[in-house]
N, C-alpha and C. Protein backbone atom coordinates (compact mmCIF):
# COMPACT_ATOMS: atom_id res chain seq x y z
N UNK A 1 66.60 -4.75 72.64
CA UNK A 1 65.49 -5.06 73.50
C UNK A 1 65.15 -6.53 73.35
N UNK A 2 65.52 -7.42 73.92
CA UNK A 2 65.67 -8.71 74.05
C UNK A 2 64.54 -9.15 75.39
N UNK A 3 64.16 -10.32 75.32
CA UNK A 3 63.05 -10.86 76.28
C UNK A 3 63.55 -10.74 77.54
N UNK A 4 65.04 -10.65 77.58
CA UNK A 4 66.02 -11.01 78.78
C UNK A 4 65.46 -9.75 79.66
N UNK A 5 65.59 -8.81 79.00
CA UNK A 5 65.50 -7.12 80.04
C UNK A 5 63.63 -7.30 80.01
N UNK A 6 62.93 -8.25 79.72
CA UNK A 6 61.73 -8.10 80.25
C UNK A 6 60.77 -6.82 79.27
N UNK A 7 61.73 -5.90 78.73
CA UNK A 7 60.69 -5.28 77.78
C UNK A 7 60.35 -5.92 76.50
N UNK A 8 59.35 -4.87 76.22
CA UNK A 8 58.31 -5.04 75.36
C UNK A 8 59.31 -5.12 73.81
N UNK A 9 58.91 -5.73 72.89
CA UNK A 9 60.11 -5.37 71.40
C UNK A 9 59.15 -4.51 70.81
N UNK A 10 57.42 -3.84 71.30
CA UNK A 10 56.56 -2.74 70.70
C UNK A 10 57.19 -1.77 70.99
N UNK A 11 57.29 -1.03 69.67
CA UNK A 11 57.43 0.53 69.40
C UNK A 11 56.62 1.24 69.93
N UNK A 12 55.54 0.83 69.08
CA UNK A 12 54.77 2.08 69.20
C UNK A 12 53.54 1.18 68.25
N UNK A 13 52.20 1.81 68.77
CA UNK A 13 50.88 1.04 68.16
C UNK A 13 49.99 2.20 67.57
N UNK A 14 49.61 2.26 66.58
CA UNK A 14 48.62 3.36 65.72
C UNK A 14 47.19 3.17 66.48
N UNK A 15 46.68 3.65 67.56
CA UNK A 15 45.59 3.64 67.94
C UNK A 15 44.86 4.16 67.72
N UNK A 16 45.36 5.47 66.80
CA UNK A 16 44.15 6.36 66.25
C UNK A 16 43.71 5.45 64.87
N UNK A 17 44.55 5.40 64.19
CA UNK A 17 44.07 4.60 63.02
C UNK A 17 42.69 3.23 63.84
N UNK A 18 42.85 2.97 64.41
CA UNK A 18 41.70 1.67 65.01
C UNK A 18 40.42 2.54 65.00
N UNK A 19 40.60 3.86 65.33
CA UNK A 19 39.35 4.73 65.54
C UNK A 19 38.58 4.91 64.19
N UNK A 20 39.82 5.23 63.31
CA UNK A 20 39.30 5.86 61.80
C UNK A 20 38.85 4.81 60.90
N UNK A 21 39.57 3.17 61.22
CA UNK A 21 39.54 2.58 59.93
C UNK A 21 38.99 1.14 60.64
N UNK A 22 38.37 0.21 59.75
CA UNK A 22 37.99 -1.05 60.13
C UNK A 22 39.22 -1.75 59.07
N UNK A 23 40.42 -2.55 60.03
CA UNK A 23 40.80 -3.07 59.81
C UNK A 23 40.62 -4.70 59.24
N UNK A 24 40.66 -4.86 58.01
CA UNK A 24 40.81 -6.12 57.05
C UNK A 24 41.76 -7.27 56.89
N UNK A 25 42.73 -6.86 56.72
CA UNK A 25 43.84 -7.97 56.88
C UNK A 25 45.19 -7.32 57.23
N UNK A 26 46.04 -8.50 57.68
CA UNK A 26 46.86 -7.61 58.18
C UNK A 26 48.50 -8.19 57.37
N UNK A 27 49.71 -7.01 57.07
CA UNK A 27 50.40 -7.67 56.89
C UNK A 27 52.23 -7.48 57.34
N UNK A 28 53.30 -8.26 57.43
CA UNK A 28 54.39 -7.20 57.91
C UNK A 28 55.08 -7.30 57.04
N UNK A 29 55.80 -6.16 57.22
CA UNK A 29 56.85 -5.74 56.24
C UNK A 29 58.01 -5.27 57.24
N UNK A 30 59.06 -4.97 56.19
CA UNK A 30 60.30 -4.18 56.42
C UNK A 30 60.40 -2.74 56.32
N UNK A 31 61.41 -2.20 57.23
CA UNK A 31 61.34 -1.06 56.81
C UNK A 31 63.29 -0.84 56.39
N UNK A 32 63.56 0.20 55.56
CA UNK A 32 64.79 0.24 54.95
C UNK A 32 64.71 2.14 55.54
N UNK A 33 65.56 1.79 57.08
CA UNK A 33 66.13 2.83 57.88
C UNK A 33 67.40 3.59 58.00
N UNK A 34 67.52 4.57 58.18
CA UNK A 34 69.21 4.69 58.56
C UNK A 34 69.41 4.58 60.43
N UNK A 35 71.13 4.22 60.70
CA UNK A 35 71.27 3.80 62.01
C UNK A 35 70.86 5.03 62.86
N UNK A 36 70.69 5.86 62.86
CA UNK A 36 69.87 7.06 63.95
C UNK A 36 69.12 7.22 63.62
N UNK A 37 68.24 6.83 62.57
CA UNK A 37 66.21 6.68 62.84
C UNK A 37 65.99 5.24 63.72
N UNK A 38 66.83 4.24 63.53
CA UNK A 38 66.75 2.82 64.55
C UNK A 38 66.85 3.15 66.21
N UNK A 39 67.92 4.01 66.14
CA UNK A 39 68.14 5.09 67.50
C UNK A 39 67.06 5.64 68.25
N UNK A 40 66.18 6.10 67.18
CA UNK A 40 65.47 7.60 67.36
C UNK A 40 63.71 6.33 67.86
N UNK A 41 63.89 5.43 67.31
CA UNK A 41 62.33 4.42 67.53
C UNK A 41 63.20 3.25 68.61
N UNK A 42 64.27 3.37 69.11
CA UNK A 42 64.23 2.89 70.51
C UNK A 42 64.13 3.18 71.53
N UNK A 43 64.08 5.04 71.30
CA UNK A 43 63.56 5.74 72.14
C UNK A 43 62.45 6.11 72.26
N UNK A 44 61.39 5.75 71.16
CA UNK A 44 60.36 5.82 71.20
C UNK A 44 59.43 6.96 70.38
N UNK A 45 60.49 7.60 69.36
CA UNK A 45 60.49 8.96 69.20
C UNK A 45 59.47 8.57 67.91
N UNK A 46 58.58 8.59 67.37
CA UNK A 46 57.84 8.17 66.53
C UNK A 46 56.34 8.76 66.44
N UNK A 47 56.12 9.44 65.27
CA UNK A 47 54.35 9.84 65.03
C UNK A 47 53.81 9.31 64.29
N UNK A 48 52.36 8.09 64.17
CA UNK A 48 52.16 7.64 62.97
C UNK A 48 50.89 8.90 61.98
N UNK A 49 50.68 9.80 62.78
CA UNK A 49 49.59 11.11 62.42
C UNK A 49 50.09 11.14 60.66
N UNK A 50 48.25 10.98 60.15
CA UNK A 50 48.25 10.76 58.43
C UNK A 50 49.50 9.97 57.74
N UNK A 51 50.06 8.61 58.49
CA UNK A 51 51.09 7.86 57.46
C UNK A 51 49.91 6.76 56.69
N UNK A 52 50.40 6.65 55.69
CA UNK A 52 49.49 5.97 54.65
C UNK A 52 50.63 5.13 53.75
N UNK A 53 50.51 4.00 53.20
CA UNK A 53 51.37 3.73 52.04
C UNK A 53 51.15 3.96 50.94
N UNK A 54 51.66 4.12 50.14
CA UNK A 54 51.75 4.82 48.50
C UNK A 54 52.93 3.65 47.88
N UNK A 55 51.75 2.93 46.67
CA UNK A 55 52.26 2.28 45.98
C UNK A 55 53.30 3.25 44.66
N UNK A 56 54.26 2.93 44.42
CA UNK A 56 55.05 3.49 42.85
C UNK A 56 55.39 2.10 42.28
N UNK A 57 55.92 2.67 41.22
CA UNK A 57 56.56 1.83 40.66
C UNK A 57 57.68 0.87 40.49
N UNK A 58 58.62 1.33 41.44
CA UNK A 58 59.47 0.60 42.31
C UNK A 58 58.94 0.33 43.66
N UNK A 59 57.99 0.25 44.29
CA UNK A 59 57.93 -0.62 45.06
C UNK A 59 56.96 0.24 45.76
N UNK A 60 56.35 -0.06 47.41
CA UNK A 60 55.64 0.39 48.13
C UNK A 60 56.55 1.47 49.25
N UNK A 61 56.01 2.03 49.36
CA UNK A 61 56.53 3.54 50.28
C UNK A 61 55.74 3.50 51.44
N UNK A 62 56.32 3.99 52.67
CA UNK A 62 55.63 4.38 53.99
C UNK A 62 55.63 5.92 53.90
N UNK A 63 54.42 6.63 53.67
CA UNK A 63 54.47 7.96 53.45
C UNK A 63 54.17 8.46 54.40
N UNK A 64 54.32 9.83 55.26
CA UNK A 64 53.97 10.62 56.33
C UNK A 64 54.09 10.30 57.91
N UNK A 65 55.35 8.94 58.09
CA UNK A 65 55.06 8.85 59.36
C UNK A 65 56.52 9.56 59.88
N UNK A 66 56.42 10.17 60.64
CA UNK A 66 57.40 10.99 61.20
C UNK A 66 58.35 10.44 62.39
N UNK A 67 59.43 10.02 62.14
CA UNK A 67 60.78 10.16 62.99
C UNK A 67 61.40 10.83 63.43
N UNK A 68 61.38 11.52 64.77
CA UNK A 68 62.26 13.08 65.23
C UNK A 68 63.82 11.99 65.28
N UNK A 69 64.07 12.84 64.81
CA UNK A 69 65.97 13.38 65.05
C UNK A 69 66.62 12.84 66.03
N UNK A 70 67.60 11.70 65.67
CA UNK A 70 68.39 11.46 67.27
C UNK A 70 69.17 12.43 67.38
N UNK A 71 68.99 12.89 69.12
CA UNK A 71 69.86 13.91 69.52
C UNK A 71 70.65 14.09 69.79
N UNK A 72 71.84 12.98 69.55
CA UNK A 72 72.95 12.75 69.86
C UNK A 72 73.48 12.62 68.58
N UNK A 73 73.34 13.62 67.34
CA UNK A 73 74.12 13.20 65.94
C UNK A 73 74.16 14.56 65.31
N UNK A 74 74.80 14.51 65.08
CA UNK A 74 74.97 16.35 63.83
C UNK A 74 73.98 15.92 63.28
N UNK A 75 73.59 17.41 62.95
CA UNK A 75 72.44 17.72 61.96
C UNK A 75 73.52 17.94 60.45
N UNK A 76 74.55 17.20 60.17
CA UNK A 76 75.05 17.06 59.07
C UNK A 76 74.52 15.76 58.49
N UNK A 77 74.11 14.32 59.44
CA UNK A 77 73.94 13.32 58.85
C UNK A 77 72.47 12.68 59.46
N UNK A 78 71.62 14.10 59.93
CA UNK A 78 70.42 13.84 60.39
C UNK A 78 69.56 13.68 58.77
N UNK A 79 68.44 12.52 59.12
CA UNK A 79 67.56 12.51 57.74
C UNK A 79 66.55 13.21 57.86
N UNK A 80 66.03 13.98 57.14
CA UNK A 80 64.86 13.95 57.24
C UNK A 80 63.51 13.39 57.65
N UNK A 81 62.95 14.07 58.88
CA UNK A 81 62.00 13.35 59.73
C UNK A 81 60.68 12.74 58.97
N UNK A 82 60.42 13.67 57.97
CA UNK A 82 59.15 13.06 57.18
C UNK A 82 59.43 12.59 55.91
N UNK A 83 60.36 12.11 55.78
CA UNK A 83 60.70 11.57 54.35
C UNK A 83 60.20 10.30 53.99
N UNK A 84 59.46 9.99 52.76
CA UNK A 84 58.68 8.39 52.60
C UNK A 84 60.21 7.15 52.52
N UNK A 85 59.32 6.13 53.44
CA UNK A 85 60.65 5.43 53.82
C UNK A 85 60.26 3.84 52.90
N UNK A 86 60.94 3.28 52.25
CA UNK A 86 60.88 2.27 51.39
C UNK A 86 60.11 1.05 52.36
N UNK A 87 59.35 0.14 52.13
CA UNK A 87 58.87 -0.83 52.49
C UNK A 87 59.40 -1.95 51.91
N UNK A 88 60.00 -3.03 52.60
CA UNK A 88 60.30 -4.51 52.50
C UNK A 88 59.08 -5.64 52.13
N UNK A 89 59.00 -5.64 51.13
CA UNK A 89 57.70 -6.93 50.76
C UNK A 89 58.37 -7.42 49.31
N UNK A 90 57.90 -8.82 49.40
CA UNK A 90 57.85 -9.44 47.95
C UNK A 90 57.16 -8.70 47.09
N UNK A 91 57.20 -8.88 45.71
CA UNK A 91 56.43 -7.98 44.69
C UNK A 91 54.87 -8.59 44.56
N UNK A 92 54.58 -9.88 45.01
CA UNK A 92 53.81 -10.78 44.97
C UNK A 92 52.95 -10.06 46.00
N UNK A 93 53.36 -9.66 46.76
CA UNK A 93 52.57 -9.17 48.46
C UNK A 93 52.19 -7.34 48.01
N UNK A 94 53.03 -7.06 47.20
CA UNK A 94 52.81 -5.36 46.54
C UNK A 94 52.06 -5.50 45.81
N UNK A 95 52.02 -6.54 44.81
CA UNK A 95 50.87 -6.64 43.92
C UNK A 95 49.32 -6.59 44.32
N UNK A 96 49.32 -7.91 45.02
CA UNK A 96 48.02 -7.76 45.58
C UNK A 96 47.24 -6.66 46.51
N UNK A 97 47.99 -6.11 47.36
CA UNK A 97 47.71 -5.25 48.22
C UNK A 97 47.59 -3.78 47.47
N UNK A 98 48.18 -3.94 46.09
CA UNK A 98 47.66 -2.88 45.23
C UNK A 98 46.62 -2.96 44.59
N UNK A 99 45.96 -3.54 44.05
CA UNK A 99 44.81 -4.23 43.77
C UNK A 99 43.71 -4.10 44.20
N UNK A 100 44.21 -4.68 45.86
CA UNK A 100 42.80 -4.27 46.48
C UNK A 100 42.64 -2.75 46.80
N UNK A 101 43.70 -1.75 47.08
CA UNK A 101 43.71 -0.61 47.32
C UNK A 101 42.89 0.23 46.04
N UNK A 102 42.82 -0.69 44.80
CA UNK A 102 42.41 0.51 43.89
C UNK A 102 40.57 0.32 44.33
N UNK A 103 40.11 -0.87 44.85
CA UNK A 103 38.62 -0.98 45.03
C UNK A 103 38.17 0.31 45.67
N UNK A 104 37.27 0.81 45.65
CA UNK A 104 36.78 1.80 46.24
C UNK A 104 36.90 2.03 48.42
N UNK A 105 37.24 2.57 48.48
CA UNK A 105 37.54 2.96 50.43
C UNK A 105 38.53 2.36 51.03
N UNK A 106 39.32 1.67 49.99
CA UNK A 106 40.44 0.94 50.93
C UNK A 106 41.71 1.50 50.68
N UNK A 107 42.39 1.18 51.78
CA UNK A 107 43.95 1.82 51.67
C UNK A 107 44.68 1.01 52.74
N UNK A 108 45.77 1.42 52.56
CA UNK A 108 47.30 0.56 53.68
C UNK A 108 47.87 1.74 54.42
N UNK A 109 47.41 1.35 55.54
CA UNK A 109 48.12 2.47 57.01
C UNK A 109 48.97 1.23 57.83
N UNK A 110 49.65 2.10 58.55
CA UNK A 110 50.79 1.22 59.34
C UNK A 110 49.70 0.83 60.96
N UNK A 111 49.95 -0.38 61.44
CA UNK A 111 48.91 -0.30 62.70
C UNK A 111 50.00 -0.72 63.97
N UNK A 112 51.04 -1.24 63.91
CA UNK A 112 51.94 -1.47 64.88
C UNK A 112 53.70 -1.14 64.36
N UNK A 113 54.69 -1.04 64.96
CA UNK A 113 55.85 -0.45 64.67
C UNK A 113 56.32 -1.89 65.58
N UNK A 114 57.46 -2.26 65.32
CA UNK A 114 58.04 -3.01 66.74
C UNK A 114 59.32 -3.91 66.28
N UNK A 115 59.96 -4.56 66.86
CA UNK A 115 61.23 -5.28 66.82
C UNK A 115 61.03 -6.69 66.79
N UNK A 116 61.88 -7.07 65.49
CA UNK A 116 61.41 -8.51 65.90
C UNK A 116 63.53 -8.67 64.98
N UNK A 117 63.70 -9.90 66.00
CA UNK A 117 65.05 -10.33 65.92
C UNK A 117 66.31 -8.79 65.64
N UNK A 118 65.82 -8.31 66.18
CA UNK A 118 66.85 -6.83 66.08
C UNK A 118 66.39 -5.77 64.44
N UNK A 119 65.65 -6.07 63.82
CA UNK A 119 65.04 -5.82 62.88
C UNK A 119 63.85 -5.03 63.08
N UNK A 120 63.05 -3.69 62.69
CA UNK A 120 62.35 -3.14 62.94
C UNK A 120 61.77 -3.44 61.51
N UNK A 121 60.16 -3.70 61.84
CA UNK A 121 59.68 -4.45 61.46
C UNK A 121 58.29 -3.39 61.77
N UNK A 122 57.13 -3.39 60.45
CA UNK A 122 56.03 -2.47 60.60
C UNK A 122 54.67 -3.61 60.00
N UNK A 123 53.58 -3.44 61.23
CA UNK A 123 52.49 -4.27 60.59
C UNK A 123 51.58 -3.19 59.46
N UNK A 124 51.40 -3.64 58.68
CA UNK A 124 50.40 -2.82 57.85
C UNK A 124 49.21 -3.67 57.98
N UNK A 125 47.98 -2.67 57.84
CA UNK A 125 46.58 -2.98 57.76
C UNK A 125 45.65 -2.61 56.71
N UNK A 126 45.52 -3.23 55.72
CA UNK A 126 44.38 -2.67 54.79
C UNK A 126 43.17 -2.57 55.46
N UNK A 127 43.16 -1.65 55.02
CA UNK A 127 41.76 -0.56 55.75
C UNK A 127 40.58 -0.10 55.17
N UNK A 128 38.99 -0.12 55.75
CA UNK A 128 38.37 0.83 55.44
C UNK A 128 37.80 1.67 56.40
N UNK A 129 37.45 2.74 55.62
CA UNK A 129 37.29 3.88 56.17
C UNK A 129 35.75 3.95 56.89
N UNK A 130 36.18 4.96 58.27
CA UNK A 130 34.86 4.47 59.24
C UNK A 130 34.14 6.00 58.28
N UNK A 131 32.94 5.67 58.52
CA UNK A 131 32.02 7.27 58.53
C UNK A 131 32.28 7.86 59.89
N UNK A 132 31.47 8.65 60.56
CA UNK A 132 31.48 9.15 61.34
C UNK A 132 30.47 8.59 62.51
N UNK A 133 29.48 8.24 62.16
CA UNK A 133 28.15 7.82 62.49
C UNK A 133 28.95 6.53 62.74
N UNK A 134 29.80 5.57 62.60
CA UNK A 134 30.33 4.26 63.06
C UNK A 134 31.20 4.72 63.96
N UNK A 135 31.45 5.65 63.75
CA UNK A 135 32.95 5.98 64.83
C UNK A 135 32.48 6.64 66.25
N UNK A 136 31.08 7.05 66.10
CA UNK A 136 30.26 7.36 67.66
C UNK A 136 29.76 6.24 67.90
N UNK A 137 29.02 5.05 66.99
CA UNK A 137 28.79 4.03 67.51
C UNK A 137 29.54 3.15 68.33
N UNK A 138 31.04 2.85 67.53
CA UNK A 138 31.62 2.12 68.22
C UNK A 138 32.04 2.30 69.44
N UNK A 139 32.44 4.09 69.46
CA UNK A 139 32.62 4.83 71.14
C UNK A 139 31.39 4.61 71.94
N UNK A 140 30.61 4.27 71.74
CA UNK A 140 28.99 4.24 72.41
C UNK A 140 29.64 2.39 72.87
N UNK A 141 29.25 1.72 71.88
CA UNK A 141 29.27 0.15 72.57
C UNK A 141 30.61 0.30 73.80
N UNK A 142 31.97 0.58 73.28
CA UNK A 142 33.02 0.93 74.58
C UNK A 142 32.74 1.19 75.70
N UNK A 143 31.65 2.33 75.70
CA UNK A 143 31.51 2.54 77.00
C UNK A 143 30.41 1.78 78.06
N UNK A 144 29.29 1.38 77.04
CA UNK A 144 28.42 0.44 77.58
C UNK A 144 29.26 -0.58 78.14
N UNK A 145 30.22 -1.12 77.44
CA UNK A 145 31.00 -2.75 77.79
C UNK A 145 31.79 -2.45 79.08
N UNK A 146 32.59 -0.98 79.40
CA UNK A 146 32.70 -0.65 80.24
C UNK A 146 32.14 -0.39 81.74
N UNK A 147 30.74 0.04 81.33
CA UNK A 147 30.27 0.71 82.38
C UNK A 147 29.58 -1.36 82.33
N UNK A 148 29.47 -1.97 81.78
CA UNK A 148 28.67 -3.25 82.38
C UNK A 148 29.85 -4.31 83.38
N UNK A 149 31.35 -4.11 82.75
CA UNK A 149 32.21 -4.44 83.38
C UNK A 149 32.27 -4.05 84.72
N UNK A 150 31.91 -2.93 85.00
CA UNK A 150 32.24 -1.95 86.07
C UNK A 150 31.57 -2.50 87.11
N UNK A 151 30.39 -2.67 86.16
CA UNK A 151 29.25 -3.34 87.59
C UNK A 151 29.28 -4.66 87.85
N UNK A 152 29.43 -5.48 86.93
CA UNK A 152 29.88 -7.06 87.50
C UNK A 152 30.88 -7.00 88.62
N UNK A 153 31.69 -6.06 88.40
CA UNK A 153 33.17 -6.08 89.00
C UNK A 153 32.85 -5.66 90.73
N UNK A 154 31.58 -4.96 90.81
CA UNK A 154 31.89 -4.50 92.09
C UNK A 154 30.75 -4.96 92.43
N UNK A 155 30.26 -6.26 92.26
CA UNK A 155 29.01 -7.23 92.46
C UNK A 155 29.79 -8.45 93.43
């Protein structure tokens, strides 16, 4: 997916996560795929529902985001769709982002998926967590900004 054919190099964008979490900083990483999960997210085939990262000890993990199956491959050398998939970062960039994760309400969710130089490539967002009472607010201002758009527009 090159600029040439006019599409987009976005995968896929975590929009629910924008609902749940007030995003803090943002950062990208790598992801370490096999060639029919690269397949399977040029088709678009991708869920980010509860993916979170999980620091270990060898390194940072993308936990829970789900890849269906390219359908054009035996299920002899299909991977597993929910399996935690290794993250690409310096240890310098794992460190810190572990750190801040141990402070109280914060964590690392994935917020965009997408291609950059033929490389699939994932933004992460350290996050905190909305209450509930912020998460009707913010749906409340949306629609005000909406409905005020609406009316300039047909002024």
């Amino acid at each position: 997916m090159s600029k040439k054919d006019g599409k987009s190099p976005l995968i896929s964008d975590n929009r629910k996560a924008r609902h749940y979490y007030d995003f803090l900083e943002f950062v990208e990483a790598g992801l370490v795929l096999r060639g029919s999960e690269v397949k399977s997210l040029r088709a678009g085939q991708v869920n980010f529902l509860d993916s979170y990262v999980d620091f270990r000890a060898d390194g940072a993990w993308l936990v829970g985001m789900h890849i269906a199956p390219y359908s054009h491959i035996g299920n002899y050398d299909a991977p597993s769709p929910d399996r935690a998939r290794k993250l690409l970062l310096h240890s310098r960039e794992i460190s810190v982002m572990r750190s801040k994760v141990e402070q109280k309400g914060l964590t690392v969710v994935p917020a965009k998926l997408y291609f950059k130089t033929g490389k699939v490539k994932v933004e992460l967002a350290l996050a905190k967590g909305r209450k509930l009472h912020d998460q009707r607010e913010e749906l409340k201002r949306r629609a005000e900004s909406r409905d005020m758009e609406r009316e300039l527009g047909q002024r």
